[in-house]
PDB file of N, CA and C in Angstrom:
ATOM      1  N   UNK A   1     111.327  74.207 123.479  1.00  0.00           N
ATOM      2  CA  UNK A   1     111.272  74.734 122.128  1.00  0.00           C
ATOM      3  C   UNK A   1     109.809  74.833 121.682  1.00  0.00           C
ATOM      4  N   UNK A   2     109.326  76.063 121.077  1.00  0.00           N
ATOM      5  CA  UNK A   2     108.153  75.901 120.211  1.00  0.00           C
ATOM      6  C   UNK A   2     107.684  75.377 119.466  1.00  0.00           C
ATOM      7  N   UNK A   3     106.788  74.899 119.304  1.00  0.00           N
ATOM      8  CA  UNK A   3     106.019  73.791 118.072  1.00  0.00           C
ATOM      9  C   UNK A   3     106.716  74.615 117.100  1.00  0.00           C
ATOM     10  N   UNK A   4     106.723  73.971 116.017  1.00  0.00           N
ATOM     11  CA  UNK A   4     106.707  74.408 114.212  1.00  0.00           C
ATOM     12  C   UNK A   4     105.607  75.329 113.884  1.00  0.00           C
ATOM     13  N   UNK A   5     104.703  75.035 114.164  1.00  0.00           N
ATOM     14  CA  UNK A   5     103.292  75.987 113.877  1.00  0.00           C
ATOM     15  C   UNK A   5     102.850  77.002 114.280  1.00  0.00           C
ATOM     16  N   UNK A   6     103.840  77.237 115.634  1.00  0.00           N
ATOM     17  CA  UNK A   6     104.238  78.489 116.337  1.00  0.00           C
ATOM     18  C   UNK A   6     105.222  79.304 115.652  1.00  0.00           C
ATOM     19  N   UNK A   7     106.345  78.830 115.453  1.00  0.00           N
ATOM     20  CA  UNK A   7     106.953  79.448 114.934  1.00  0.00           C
ATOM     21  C   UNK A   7     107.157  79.950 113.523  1.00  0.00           C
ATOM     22  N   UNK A   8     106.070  79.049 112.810  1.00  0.00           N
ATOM     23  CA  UNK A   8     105.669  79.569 111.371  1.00  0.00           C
ATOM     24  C   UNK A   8     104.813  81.300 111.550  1.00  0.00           C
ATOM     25  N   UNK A   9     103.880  80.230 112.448  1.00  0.00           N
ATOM     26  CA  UNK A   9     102.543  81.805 112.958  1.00  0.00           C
ATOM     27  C   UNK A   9     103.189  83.061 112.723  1.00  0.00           C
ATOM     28  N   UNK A  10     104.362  83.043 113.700  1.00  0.00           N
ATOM     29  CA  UNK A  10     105.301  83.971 114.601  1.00  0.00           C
ATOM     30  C   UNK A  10     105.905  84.722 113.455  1.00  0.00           C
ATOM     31  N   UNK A  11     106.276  84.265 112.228  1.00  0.00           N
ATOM     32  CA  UNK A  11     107.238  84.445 110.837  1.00  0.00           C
ATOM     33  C   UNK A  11     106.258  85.098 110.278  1.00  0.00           C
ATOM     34  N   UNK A  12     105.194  84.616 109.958  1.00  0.00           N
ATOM     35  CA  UNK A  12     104.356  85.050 109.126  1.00  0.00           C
ATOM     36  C   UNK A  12     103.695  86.636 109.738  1.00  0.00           C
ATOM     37  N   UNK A  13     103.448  86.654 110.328  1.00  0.00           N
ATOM     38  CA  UNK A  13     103.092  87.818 111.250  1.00  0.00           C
ATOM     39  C   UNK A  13     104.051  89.214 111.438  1.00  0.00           C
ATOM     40  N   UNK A  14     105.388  88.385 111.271  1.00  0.00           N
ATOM     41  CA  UNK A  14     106.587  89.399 111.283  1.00  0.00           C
ATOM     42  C   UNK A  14     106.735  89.865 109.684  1.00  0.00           C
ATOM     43  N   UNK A  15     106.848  88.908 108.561  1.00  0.00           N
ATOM     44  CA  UNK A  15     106.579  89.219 107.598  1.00  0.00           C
ATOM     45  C   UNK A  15     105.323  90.066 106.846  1.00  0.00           C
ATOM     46  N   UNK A  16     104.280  89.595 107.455  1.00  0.00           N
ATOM     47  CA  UNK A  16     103.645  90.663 106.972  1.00  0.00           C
ATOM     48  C   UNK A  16     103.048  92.385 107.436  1.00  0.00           C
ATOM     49  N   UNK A  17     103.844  92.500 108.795  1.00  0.00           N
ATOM     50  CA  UNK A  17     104.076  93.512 109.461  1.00  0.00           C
ATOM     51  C   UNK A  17     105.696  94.232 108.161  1.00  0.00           C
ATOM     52  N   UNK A  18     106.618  93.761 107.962  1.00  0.00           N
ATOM     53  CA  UNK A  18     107.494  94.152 107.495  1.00  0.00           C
ATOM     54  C   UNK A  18     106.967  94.496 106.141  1.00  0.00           C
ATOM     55  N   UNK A  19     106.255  94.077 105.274  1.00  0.00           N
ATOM     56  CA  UNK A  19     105.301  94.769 103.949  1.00  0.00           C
ATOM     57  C   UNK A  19     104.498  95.599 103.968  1.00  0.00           C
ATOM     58  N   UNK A  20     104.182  95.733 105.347  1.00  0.00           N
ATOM     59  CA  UNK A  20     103.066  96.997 105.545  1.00  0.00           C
ATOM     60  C   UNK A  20     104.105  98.653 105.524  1.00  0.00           C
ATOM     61  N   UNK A  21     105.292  97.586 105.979  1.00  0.00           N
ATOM     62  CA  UNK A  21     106.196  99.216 106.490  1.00  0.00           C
ATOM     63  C   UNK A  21     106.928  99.896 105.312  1.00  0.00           C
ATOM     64  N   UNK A  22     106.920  98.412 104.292  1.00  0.00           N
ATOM     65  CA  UNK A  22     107.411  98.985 102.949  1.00  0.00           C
ATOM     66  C   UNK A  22     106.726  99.741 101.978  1.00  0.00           C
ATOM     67  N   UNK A  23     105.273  99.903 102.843  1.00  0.00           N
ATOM     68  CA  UNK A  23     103.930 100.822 101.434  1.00  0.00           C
ATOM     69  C   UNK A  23     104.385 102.076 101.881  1.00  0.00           C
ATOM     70  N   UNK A  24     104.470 103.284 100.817  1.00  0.00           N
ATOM     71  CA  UNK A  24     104.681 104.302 100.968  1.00  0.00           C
ATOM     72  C   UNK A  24     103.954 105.296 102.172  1.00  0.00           C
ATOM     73  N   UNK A  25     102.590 104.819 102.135  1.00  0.00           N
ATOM     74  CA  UNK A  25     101.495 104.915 102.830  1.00  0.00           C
ATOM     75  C   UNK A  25     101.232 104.062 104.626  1.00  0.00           C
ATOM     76  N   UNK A  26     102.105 102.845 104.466  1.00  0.00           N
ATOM     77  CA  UNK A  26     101.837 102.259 105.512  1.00  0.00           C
ATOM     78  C   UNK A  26     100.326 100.706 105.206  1.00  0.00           C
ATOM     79  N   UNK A  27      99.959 100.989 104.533  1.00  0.00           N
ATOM     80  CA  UNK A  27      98.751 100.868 104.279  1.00  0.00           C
ATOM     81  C   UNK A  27      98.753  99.357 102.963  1.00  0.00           C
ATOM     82  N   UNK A  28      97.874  98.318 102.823  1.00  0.00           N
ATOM     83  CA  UNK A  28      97.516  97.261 101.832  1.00  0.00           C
ATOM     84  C   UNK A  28      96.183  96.627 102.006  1.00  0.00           C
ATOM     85  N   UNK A  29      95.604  96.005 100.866  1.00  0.00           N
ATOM     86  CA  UNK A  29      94.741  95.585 100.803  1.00  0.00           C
ATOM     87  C   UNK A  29      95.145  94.014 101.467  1.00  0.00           C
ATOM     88  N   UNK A  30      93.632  93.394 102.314  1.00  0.00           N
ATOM     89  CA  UNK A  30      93.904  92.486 103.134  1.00  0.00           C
ATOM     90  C   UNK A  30      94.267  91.388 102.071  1.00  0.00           C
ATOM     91  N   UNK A  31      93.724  91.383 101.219  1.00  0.00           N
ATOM     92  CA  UNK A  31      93.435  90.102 100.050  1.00  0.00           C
ATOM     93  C   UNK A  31      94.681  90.046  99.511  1.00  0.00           C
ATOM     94  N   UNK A  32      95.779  91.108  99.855  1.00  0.00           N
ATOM     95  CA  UNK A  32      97.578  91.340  99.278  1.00  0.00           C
ATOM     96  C   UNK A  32      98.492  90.624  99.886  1.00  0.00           C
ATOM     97  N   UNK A  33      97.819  90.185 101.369  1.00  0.00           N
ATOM     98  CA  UNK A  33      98.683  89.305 102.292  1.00  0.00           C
ATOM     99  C   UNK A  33      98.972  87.880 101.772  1.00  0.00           C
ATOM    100  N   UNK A  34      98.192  87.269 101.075  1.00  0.00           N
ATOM    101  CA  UNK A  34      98.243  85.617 100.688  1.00  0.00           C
ATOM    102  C   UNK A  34      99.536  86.218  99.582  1.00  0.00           C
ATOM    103  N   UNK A  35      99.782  86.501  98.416  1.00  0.00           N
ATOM    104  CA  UNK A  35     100.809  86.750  97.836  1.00  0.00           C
ATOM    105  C   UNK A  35     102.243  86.824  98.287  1.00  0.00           C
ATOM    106  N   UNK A  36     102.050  88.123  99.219  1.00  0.00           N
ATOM    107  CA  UNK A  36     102.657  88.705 100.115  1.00  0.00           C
ATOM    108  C   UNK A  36     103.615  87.020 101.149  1.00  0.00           C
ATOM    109  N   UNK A  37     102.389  86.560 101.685  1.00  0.00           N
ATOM    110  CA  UNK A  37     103.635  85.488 102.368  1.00  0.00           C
ATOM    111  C   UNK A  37     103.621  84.174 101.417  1.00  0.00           C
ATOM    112  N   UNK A  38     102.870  84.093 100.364  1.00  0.00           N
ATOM    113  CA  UNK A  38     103.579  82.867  99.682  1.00  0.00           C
ATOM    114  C   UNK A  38     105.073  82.967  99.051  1.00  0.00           C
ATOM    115  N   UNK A  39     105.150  84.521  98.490  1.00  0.00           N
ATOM    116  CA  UNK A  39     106.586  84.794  97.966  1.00  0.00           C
ATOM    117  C   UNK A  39     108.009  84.692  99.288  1.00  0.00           C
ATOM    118  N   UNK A  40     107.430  84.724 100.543  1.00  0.00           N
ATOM    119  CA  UNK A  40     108.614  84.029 101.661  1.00  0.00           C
ATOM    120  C   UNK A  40     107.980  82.611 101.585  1.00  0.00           C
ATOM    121  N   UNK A  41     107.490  82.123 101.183  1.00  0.00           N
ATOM    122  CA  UNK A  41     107.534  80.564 101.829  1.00  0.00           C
ATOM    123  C   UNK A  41     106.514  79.975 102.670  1.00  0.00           C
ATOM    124  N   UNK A  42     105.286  80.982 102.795  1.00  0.00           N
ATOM    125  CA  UNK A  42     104.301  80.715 103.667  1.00  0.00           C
ATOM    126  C   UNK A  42     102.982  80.450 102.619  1.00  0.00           C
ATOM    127  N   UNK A  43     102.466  79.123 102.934  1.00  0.00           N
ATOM    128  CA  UNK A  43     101.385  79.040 101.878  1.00  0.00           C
ATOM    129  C   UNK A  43     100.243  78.525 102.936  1.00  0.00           C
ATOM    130  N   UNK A  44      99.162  79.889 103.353  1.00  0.00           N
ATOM    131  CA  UNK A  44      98.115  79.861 103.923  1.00  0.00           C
ATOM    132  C   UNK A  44      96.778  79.881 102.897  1.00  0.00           C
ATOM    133  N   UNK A  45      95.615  80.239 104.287  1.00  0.00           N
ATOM    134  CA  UNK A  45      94.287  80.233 103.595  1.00  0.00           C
ATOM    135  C   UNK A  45      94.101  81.374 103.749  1.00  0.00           C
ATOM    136  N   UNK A  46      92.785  82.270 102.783  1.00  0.00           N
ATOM    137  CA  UNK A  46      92.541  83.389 103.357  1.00  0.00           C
ATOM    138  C   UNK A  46      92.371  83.892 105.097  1.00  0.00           C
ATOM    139  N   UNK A  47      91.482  82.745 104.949  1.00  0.00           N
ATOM    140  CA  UNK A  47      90.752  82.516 106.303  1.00  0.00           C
ATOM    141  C   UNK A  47      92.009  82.474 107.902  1.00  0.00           C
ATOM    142  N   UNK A  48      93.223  81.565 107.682  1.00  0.00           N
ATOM    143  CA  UNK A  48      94.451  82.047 108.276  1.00  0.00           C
ATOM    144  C   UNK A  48      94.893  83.122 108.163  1.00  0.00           C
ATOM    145  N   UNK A  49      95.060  84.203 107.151  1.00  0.00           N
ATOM    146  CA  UNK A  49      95.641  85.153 107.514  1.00  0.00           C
ATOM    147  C   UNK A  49      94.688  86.213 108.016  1.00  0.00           C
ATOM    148  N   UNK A  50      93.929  86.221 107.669  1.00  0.00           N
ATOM    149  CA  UNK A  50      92.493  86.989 108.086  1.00  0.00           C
ATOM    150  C   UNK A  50      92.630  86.783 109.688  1.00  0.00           C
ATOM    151  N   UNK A  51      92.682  85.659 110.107  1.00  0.00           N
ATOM    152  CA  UNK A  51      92.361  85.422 111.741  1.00  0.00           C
ATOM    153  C   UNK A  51      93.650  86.285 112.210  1.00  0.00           C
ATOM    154  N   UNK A  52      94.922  86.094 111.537  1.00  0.00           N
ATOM    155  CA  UNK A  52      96.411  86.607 112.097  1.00  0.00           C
ATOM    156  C   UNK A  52      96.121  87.968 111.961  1.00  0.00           C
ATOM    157  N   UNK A  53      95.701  88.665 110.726  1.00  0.00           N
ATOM    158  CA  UNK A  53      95.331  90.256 110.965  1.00  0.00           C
ATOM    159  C   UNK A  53      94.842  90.626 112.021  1.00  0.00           C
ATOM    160  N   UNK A  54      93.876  89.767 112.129  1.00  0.00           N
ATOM    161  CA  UNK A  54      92.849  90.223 113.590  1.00  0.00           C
ATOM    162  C   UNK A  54      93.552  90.030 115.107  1.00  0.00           C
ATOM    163  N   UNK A  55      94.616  88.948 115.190  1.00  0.00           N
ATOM    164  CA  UNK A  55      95.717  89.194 116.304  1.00  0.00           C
ATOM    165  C   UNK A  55      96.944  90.632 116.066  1.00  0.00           C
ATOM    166  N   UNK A  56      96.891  90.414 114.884  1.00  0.00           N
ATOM    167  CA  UNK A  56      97.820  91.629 114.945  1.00  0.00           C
ATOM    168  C   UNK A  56      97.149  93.237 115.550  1.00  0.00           C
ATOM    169  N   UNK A  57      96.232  93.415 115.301  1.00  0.00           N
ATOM    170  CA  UNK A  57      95.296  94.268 115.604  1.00  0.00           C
ATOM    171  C   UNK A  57      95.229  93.998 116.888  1.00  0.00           C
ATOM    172  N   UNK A  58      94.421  93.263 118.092  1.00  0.00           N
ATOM    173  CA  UNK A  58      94.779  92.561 119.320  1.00  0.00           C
ATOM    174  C   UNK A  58      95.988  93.329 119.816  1.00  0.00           C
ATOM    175  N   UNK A  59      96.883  93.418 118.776  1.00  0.00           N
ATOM    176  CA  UNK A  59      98.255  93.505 119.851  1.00  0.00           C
ATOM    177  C   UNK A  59      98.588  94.868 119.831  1.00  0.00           C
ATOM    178  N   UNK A  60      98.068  95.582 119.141  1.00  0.00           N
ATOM    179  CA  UNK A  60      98.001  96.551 118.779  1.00  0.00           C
ATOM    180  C   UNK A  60      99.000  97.253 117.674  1.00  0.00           C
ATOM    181  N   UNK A  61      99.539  96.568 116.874  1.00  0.00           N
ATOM    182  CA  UNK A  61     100.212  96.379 115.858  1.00  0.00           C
ATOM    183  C   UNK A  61      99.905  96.425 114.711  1.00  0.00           C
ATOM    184  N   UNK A  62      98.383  96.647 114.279  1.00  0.00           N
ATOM    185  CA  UNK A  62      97.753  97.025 112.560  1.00  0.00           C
ATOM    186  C   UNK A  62      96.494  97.384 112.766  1.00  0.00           C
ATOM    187  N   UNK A  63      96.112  98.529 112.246  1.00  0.00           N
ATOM    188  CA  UNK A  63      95.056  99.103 112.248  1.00  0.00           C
ATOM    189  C   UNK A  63      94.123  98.456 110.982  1.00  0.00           C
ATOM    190  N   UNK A  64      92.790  97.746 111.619  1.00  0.00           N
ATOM    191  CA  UNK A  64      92.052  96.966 110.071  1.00  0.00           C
ATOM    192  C   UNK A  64      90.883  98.069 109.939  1.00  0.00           C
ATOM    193  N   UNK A  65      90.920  98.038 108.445  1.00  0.00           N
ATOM    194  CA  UNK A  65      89.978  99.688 108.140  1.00  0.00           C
ATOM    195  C   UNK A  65      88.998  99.133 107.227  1.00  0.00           C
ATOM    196  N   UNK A  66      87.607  98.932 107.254  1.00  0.00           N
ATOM    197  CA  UNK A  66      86.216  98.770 106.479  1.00  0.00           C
ATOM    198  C   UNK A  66      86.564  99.645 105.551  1.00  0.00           C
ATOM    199  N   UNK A  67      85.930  99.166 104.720  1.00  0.00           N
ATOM    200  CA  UNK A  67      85.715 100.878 103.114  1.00  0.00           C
ATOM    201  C   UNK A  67      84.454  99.788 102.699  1.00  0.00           C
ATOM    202  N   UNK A  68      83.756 101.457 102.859  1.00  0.00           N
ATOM    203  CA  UNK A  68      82.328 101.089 102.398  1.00  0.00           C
ATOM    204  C   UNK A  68      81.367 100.425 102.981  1.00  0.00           C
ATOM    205  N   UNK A  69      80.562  99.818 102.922  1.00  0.00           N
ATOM    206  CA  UNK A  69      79.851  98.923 103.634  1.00  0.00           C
ATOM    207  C   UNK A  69      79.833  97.802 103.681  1.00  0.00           C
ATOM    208  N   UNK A  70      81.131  97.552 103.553  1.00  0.00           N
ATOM    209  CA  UNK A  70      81.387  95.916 103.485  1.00  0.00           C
ATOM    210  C   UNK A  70      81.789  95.419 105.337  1.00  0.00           C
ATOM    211  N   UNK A  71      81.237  94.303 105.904  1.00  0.00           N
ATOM    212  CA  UNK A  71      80.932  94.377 106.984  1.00  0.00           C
ATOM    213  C   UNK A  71      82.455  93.936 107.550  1.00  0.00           C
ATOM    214  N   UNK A  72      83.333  93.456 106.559  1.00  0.00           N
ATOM    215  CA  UNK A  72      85.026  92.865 107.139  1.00  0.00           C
ATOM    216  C   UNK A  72      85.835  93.811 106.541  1.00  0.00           C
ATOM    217  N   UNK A  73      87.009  94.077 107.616  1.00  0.00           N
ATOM    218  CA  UNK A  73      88.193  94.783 107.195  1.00  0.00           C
ATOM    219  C   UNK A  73      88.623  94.583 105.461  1.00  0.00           C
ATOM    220  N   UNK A  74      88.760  95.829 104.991  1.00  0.00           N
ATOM    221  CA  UNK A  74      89.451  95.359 103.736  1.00  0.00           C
ATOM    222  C   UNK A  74      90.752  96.125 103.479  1.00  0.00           C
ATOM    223  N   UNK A  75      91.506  96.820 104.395  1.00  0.00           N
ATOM    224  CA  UNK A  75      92.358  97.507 104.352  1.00  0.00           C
ATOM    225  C   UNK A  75      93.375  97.035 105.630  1.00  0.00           C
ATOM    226  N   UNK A  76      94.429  97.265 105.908  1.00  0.00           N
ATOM    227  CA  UNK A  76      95.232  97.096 106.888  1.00  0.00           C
ATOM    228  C   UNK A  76      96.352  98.114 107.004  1.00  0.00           C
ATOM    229  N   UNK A  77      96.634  98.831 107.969  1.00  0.00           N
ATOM    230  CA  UNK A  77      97.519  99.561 108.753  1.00  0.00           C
ATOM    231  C   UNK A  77      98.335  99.561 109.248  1.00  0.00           C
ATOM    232  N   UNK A  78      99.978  99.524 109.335  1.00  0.00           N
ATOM    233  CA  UNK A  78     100.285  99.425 110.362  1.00  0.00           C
ATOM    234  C   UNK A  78     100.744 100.350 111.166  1.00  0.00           C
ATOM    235  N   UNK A  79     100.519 100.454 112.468  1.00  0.00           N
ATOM    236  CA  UNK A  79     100.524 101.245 114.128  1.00  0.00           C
ATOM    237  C   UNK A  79     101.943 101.921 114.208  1.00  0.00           C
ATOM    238  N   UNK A  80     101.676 102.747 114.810  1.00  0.00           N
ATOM    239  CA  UNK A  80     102.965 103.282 115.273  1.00  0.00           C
ATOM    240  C   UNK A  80     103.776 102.249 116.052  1.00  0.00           C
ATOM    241  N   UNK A  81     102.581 101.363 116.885  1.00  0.00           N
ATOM    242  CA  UNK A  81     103.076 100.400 117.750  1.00  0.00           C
ATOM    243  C   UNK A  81     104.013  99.651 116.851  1.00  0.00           C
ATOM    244  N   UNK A  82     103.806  99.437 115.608  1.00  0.00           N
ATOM    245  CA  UNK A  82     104.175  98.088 114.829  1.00  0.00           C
ATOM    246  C   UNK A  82     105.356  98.635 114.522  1.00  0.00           C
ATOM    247  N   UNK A  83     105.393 100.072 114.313  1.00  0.00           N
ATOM    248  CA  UNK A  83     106.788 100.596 113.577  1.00  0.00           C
ATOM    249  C   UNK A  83     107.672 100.664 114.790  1.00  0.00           C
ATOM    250  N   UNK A  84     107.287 100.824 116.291  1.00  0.00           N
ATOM    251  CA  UNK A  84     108.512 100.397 117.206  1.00  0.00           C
ATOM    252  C   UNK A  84     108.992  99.201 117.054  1.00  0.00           C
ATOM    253  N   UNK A  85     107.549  98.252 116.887  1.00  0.00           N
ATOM    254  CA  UNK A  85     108.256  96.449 117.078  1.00  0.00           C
ATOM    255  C   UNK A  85     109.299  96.442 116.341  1.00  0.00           C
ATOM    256  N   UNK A  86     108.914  96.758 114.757  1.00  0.00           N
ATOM    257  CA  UNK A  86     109.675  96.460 113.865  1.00  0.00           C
ATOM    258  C   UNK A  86     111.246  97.625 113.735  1.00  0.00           C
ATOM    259  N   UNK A  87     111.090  98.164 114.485  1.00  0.00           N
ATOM    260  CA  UNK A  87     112.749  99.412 115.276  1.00  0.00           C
ATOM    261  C   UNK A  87     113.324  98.443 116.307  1.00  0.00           C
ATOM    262  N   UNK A  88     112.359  97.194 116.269  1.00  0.00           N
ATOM    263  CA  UNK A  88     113.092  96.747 117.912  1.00  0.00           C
ATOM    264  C   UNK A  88     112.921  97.466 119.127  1.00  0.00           C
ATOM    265  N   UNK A  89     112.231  98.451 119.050  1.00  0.00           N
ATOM    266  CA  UNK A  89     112.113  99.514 120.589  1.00  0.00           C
ATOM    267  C   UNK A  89     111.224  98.441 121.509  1.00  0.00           C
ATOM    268  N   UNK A  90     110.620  97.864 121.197  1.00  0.00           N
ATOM    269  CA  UNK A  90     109.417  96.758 122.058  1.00  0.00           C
ATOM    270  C   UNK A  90     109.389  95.460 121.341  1.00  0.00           C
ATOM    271  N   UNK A  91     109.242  94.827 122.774  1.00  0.00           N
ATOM    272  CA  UNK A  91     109.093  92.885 122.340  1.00  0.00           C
ATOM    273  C   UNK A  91     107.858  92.949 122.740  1.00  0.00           C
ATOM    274  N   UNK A  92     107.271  92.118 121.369  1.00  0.00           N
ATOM    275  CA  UNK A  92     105.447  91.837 121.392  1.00  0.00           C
ATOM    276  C   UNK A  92     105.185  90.403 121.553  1.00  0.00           C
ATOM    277  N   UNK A  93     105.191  89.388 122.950  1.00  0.00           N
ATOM    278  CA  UNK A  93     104.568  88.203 122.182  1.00  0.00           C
ATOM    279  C   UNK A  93     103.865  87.626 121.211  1.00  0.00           C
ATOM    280  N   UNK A  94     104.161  86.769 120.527  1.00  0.00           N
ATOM    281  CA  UNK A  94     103.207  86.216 119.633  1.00  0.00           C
ATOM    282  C   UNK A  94     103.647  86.560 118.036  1.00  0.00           C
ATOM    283  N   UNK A  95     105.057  87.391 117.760  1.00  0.00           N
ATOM    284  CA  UNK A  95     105.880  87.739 116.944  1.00  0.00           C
ATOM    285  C   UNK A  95     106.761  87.817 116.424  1.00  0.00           C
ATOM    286  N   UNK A  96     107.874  87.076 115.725  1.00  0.00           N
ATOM    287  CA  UNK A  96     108.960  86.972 115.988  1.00  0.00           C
ATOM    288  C   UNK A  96     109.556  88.065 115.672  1.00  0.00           C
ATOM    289  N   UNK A  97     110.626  88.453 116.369  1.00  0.00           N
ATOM    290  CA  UNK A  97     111.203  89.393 116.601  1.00  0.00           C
ATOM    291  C   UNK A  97     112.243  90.078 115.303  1.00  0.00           C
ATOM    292  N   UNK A  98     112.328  91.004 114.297  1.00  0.00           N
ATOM    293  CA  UNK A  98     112.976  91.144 113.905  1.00  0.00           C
ATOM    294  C   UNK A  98     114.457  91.005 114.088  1.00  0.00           C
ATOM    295  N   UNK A  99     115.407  90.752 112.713  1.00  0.00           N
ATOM    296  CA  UNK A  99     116.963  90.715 113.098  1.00  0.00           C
ATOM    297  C   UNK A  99     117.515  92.095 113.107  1.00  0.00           C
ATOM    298  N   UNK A 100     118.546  92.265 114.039  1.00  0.00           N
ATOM    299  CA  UNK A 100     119.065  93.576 114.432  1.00  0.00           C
ATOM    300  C   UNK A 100     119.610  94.312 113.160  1.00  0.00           C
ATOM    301  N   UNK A 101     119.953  93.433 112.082  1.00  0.00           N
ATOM    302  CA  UNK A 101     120.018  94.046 110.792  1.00  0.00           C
ATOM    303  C   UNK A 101     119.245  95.047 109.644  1.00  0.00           C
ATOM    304  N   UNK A 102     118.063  94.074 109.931  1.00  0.00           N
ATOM    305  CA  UNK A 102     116.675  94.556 109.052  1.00  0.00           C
ATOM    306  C   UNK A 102     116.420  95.822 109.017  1.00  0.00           C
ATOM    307  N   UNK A 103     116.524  96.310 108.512  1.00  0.00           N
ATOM    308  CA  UNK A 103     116.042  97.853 108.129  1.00  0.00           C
ATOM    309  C   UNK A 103     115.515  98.029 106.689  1.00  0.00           C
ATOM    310  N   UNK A 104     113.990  99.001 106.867  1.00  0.00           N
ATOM    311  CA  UNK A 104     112.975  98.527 105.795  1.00  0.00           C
ATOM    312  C   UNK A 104     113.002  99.967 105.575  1.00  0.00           C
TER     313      UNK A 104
END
């Protein structure tokens, strides 16, 4: 069985892949994610979800977009890749897997 801290990671990651798919656009500000998973039950640091964006990206699952000259992502994307995960068409380690129900 997986640690707890794995499988929080794993939640949180799926959750905030599933809010990206609900913007009309695809698209949120990074600083929207702490809200975003405290209202499921996840109470991180910036600095945690910031690092998880940057795996999600890794996996190829969210596109992180600069605006302006600010030297860190301040926008987030999510991939076509992310919209299969989240269809279920592909299993991504490091994610938990949506339920066969979910439809966003």
């Amino acid at each position: 069985m997986k640690p707890f801290a794995e499988l929080a990671r794993e939640e949180a990651r799926l959750v905030m892949l599933q809010e990206l798919k609900r913007q009309v656009n695809g698209r949120l500000p990074a600083r929207m994610f702490r809200d975003v998973l405290e209202l499921s039950g996840h109470m991180q640091t910036h600095d945690w979800i910031r690092t998880e964006l940057r795996g999600l990206a890794e996996l190829g699952l969210v596109r992180l977009i600069a605006v302006g000259d600010q030297p860190e992502f301040s926008i987030v994307e999510i991939t076509d890749r992310g919209e299969d995960f989240l269809a279920r068409r592909i299993v991504v380690e490091g994610v938990k897997r949506p339920d066969f129900g979910s439809r966003l």
